[in-house]
C-alpha atoms as a PDB file:
ATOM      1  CA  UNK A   1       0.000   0.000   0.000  1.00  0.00           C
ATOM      2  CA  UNK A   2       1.338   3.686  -0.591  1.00  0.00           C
ATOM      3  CA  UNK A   3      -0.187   7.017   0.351  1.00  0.00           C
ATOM      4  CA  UNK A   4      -0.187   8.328  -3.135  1.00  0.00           C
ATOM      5  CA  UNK A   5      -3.338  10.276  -3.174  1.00  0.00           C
ATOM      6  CA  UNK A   6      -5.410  10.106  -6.944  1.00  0.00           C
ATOM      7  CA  UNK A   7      -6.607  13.005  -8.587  1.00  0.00           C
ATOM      8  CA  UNK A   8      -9.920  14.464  -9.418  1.00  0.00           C
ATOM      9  CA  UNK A   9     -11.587  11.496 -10.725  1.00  0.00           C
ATOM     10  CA  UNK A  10      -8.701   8.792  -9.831  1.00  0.00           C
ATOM     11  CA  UNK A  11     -10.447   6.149  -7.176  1.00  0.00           C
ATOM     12  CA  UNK A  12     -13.085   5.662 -10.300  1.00  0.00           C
ATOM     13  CA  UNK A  13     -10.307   4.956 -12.787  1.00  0.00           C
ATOM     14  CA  UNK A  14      -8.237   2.820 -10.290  1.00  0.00           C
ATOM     15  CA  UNK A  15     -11.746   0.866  -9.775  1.00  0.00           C
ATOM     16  CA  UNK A  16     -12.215   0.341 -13.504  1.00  0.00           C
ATOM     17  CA  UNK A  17      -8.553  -1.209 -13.809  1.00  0.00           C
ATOM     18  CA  UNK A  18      -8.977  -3.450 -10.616  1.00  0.00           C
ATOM     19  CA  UNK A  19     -11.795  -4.896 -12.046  1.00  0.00           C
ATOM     20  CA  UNK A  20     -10.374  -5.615 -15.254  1.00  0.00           C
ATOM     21  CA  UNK A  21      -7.194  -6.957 -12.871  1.00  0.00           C
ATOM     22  CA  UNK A  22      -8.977  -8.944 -11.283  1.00  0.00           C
ATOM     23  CA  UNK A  23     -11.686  -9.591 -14.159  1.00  0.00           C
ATOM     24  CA  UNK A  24     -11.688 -13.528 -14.099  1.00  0.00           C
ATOM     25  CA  UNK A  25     -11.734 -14.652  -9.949  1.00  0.00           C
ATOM     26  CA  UNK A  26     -14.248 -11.424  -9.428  1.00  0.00           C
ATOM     27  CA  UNK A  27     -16.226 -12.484 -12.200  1.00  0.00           C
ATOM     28  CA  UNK A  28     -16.420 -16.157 -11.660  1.00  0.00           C
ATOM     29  CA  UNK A  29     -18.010 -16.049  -7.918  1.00  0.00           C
ATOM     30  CA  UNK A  30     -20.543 -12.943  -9.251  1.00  0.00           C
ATOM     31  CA  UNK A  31     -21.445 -15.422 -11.498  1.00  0.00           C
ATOM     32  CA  UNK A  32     -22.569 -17.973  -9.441  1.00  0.00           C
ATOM     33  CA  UNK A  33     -24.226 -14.953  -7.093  1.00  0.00           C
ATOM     34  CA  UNK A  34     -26.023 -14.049 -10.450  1.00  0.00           C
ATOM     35  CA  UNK A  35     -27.009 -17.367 -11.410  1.00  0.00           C
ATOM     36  CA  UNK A  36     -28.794 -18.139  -7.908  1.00  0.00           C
ATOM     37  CA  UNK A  37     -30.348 -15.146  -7.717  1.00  0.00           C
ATOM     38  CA  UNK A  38     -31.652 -15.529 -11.388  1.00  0.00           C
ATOM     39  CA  UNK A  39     -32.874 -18.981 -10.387  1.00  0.00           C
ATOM     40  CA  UNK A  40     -34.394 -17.622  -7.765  1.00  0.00           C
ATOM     41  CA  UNK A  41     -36.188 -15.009  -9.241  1.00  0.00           C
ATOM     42  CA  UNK A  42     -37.608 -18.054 -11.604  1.00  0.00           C
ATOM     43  CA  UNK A  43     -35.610 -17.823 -14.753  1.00  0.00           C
ATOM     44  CA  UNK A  44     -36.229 -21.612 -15.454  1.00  0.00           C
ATOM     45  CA  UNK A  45     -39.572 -21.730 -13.479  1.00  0.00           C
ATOM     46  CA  UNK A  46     -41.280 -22.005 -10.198  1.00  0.00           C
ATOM     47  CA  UNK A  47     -38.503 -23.444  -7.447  1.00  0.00           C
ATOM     48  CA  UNK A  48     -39.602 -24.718  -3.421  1.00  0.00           C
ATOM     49  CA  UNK A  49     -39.269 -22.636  -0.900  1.00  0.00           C
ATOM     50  CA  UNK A  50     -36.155 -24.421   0.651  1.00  0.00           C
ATOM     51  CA  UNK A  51     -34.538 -24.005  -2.603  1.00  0.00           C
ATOM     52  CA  UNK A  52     -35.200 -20.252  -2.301  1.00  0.00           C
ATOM     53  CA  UNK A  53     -33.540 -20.401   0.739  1.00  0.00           C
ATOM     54  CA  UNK A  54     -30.745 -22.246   0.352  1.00  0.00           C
ATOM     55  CA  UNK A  55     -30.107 -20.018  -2.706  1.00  0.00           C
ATOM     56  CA  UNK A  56     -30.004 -17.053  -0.599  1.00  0.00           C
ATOM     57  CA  UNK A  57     -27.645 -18.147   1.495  1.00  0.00           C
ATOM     58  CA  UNK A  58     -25.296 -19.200  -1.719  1.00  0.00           C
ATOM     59  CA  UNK A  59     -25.586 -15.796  -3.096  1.00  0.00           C
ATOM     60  CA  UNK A  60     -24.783 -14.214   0.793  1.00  0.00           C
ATOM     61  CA  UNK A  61     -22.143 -16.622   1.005  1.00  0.00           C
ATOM     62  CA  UNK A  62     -20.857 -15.617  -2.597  1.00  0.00           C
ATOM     63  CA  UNK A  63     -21.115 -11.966  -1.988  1.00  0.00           C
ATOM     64  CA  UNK A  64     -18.534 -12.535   1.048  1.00  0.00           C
ATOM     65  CA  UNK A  65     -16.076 -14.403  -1.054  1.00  0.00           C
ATOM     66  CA  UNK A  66     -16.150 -11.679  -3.871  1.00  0.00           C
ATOM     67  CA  UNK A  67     -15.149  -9.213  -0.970  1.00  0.00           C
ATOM     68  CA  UNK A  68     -12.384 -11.189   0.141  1.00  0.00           C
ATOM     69  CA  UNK A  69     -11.090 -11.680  -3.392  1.00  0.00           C
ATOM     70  CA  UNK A  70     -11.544  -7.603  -4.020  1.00  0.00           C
ATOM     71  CA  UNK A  71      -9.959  -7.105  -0.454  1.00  0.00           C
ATOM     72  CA  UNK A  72      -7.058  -9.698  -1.356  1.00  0.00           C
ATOM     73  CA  UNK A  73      -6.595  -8.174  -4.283  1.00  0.00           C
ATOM     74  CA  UNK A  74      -7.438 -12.026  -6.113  1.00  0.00           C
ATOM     75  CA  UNK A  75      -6.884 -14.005  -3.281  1.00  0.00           C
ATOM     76  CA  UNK A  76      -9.731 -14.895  -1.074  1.00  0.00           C
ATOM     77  CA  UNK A  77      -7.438 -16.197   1.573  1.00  0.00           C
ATOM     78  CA  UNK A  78      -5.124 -12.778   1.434  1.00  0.00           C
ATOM     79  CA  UNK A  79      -8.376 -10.657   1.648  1.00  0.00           C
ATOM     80  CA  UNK A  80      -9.143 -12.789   4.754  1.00  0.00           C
ATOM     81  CA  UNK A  81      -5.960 -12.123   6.605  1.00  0.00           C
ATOM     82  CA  UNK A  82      -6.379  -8.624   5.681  1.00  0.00           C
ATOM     83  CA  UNK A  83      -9.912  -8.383   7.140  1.00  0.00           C
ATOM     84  CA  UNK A  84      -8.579 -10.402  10.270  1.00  0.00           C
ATOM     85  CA  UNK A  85      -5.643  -8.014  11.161  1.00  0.00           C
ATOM     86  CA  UNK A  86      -7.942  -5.247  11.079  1.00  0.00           C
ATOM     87  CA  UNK A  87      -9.871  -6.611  13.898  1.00  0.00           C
ATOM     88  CA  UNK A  88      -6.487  -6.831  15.723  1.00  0.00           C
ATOM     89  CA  UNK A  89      -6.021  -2.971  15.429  1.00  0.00           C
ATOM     90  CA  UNK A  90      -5.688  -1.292  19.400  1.00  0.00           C
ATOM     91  CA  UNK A  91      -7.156   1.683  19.777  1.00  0.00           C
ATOM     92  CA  UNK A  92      -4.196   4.086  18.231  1.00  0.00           C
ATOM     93  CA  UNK A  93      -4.380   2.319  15.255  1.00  0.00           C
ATOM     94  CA  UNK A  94      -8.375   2.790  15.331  1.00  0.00           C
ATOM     95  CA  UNK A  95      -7.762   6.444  15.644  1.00  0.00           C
ATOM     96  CA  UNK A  96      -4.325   6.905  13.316  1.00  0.00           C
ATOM     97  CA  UNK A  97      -7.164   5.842  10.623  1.00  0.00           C
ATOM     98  CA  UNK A  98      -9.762   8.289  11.931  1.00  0.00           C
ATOM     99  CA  UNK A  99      -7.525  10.796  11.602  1.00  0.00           C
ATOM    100  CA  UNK A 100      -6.640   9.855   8.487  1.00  0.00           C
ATOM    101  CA  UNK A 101     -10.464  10.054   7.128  1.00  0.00           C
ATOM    102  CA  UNK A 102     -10.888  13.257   8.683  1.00  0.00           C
ATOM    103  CA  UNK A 103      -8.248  14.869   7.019  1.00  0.00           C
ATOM    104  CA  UNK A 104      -8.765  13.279   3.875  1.00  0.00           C
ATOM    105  CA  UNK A 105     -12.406  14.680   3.960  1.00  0.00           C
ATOM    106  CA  UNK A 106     -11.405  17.830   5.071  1.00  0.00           C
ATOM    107  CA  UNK A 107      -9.073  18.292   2.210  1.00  0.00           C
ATOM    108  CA  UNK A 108     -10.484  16.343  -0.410  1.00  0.00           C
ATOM    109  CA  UNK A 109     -13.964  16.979   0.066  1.00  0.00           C
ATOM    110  CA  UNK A 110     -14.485  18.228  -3.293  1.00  0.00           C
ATOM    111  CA  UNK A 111     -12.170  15.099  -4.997  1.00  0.00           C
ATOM    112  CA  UNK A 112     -15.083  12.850  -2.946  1.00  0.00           C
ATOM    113  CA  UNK A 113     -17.902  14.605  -4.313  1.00  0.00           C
ATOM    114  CA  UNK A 114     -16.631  13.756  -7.068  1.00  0.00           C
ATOM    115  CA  UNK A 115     -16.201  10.575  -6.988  1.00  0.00           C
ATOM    116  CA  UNK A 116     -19.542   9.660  -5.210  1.00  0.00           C
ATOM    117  CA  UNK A 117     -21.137  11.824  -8.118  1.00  0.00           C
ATOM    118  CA  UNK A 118     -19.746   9.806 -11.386  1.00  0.00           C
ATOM    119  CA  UNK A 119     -20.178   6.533  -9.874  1.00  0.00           C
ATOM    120  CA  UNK A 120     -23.500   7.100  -9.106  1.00  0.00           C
ATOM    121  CA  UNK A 121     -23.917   8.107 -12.825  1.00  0.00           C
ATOM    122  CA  UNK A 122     -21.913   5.398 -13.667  1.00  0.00           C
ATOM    123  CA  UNK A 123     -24.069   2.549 -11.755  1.00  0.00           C
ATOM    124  CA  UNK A 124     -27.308   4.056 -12.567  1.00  0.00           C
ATOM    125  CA  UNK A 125     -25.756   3.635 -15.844  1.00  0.00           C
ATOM    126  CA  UNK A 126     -25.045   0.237 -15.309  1.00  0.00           C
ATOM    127  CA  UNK A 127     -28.310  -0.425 -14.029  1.00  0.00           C
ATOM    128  CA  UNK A 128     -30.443   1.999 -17.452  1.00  0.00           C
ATOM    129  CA  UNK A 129     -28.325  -0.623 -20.008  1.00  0.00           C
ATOM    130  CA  UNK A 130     -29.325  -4.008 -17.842  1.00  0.00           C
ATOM    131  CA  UNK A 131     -32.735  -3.158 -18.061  1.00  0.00           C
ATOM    132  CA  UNK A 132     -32.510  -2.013 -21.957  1.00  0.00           C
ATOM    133  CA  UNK A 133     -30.866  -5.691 -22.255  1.00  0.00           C
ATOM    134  CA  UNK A 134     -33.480  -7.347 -20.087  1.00  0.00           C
ATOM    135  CA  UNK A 135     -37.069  -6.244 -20.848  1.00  0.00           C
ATOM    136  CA  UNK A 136     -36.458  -3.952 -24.446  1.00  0.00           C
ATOM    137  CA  UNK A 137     -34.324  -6.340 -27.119  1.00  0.00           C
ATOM    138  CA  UNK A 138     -34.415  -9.654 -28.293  1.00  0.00           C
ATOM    139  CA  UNK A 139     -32.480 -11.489 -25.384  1.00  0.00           C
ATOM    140  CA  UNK A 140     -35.040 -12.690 -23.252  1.00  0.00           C
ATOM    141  CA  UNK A 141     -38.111 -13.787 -26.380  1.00  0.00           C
ATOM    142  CA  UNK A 142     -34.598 -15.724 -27.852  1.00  0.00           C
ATOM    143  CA  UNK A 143     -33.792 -17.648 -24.653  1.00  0.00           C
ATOM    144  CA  UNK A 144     -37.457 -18.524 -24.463  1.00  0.00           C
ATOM    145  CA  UNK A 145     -37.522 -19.651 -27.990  1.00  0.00           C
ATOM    146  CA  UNK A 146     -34.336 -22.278 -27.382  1.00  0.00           C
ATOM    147  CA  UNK A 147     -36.015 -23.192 -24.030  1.00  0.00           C
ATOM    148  CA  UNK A 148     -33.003 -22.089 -22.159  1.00  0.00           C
ATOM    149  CA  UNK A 149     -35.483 -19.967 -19.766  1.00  0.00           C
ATOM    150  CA  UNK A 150     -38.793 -20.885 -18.952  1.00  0.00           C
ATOM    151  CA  UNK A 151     -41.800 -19.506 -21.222  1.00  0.00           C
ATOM    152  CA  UNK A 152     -43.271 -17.290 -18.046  1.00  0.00           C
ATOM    153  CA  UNK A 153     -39.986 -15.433 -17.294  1.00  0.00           C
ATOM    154  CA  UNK A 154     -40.119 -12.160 -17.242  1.00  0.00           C
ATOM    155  CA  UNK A 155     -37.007  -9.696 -17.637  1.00  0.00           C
ATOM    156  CA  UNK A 156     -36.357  -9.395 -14.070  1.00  0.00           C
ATOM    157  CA  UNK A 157     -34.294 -12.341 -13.455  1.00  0.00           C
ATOM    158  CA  UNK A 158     -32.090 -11.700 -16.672  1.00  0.00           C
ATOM    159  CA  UNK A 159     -31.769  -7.824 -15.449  1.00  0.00           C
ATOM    160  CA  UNK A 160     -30.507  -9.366 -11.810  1.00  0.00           C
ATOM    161  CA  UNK A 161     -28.355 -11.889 -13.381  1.00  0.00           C
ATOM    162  CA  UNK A 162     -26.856  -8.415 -15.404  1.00  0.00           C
ATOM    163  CA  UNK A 163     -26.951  -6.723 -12.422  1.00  0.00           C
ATOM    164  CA  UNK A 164     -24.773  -9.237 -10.478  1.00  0.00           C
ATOM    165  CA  UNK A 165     -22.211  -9.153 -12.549  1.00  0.00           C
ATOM    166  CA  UNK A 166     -22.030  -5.380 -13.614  1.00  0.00           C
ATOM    167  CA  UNK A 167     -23.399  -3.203 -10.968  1.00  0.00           C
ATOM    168  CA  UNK A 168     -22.718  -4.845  -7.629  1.00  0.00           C
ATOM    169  CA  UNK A 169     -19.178  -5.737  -8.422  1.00  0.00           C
ATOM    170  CA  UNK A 170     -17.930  -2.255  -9.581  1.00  0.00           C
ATOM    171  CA  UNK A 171     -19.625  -1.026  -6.275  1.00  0.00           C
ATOM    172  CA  UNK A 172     -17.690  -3.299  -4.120  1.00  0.00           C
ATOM    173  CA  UNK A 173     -14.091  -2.611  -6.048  1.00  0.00           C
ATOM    174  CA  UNK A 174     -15.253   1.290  -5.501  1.00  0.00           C
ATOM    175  CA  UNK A 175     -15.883   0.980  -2.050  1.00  0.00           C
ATOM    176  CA  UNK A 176     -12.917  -0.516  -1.509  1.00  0.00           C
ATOM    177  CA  UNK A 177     -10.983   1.729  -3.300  1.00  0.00           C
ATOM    178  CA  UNK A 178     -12.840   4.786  -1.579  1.00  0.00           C
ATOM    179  CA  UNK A 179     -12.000   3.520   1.960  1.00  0.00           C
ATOM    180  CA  UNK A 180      -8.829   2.761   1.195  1.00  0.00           C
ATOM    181  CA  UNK A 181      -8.259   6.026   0.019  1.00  0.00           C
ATOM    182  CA  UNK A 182     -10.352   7.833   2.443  1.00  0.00           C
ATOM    183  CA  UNK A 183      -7.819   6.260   5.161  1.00  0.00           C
ATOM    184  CA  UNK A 184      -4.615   7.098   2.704  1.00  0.00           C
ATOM    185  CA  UNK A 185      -3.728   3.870   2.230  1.00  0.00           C
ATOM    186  CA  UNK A 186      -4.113   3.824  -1.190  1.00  0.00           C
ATOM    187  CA  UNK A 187      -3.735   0.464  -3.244  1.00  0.00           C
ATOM    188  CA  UNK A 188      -1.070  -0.722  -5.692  1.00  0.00           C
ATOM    189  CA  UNK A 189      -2.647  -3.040  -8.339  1.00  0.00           C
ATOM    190  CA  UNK A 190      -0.594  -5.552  -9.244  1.00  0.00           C
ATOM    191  CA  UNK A 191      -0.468  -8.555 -11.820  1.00  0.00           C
ATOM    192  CA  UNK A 192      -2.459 -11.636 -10.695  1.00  0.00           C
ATOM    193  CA  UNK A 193      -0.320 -14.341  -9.381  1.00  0.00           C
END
């Protein structure tokens, strides 16, 4: 980690070339995330309750491991030590990083407005194409067609399977990225191992 500070609009670059880093292990578990909560959402028909369920708790379950892989920079395991020495922090530490926040919000407020302004443009973005993809073009009557969905889906499961793996994984690899840099401990990206 280094204290270089980005510029104006630099934790949304940084976010767009972590994800494309990290593209293939980030991608793989929001894919499973996407396909249970498609599946849920009865992209290949009605499911029991239990399934439901035990879906949820997948795509939970998923959601965690993506954050360990973002925080480990690839590496489930390396996000998890990460995560587990910050519970080890003593109170100095706690407030080194408070201070740290502070500041950077005191000085930077306008570099977080920002920030928080284009990747809310960006996601809602994100989220105006999914739903053009889902419910206005061709995707969904063509899956139906091949019998690769069933004939009573609607476009809501396609535009959460989308959503899964556009949307929520740019906002976790942003809000890492804006903590991160919010306690100056900005992040080097480096080549997968």
């Amino acid at each position: 980690m280094t204290t270089h500070q980005p510029p104006t609009s630099g934790i949304l670059n940084w976010s767009f070339r972590f994800w494309w880093t990290y593209f293939v292990p980030i991608s793989f578990w929001m894919l499973l995330a996407a396909l249970g909560r498609a599946i849920q959402m009865r992209l290949f028909g009605p499911i029991p309750s239990g399934v439901y369920y035990g879906l949820e708790i997948l795509v939970e379950c998923v959601r965690i491991v993506t954050v360990l892989v973002i925080v480990g920079h690839g590496s489930p395991r390396q996000g998890a030590r990460k995560i587990v020495r910050l519970f080890r922090f003593n109170r100095s530490q706690w407030r080194e990083i408070g201070r740290a926040v502070r500041l950077t919000i005191r000085q930077q407020w306008a570099v977080l407005l920002v920030n928080l302004l284009l990747f809310s443009l960006i996601a809602f973005g994100f989220n105006k194409l999914n739903s053009l993809i889902a419910d206005q073009s061709v995707l969904l009557p063509f899956l139906k067609r091949n019998g690769l969905v069933d004939a009573a889906a609607t476009g809501m499961p396609v535009f959460f399977f989308l959503k899964n793996l556009t949307v929520i994984p740019f906002t976790l690899i942003f809000e890492y990225g804006l903590f991160c840099w919010l306690a100056r401990q900005w992040p080097v990206i480096t080549a997968p191992v």
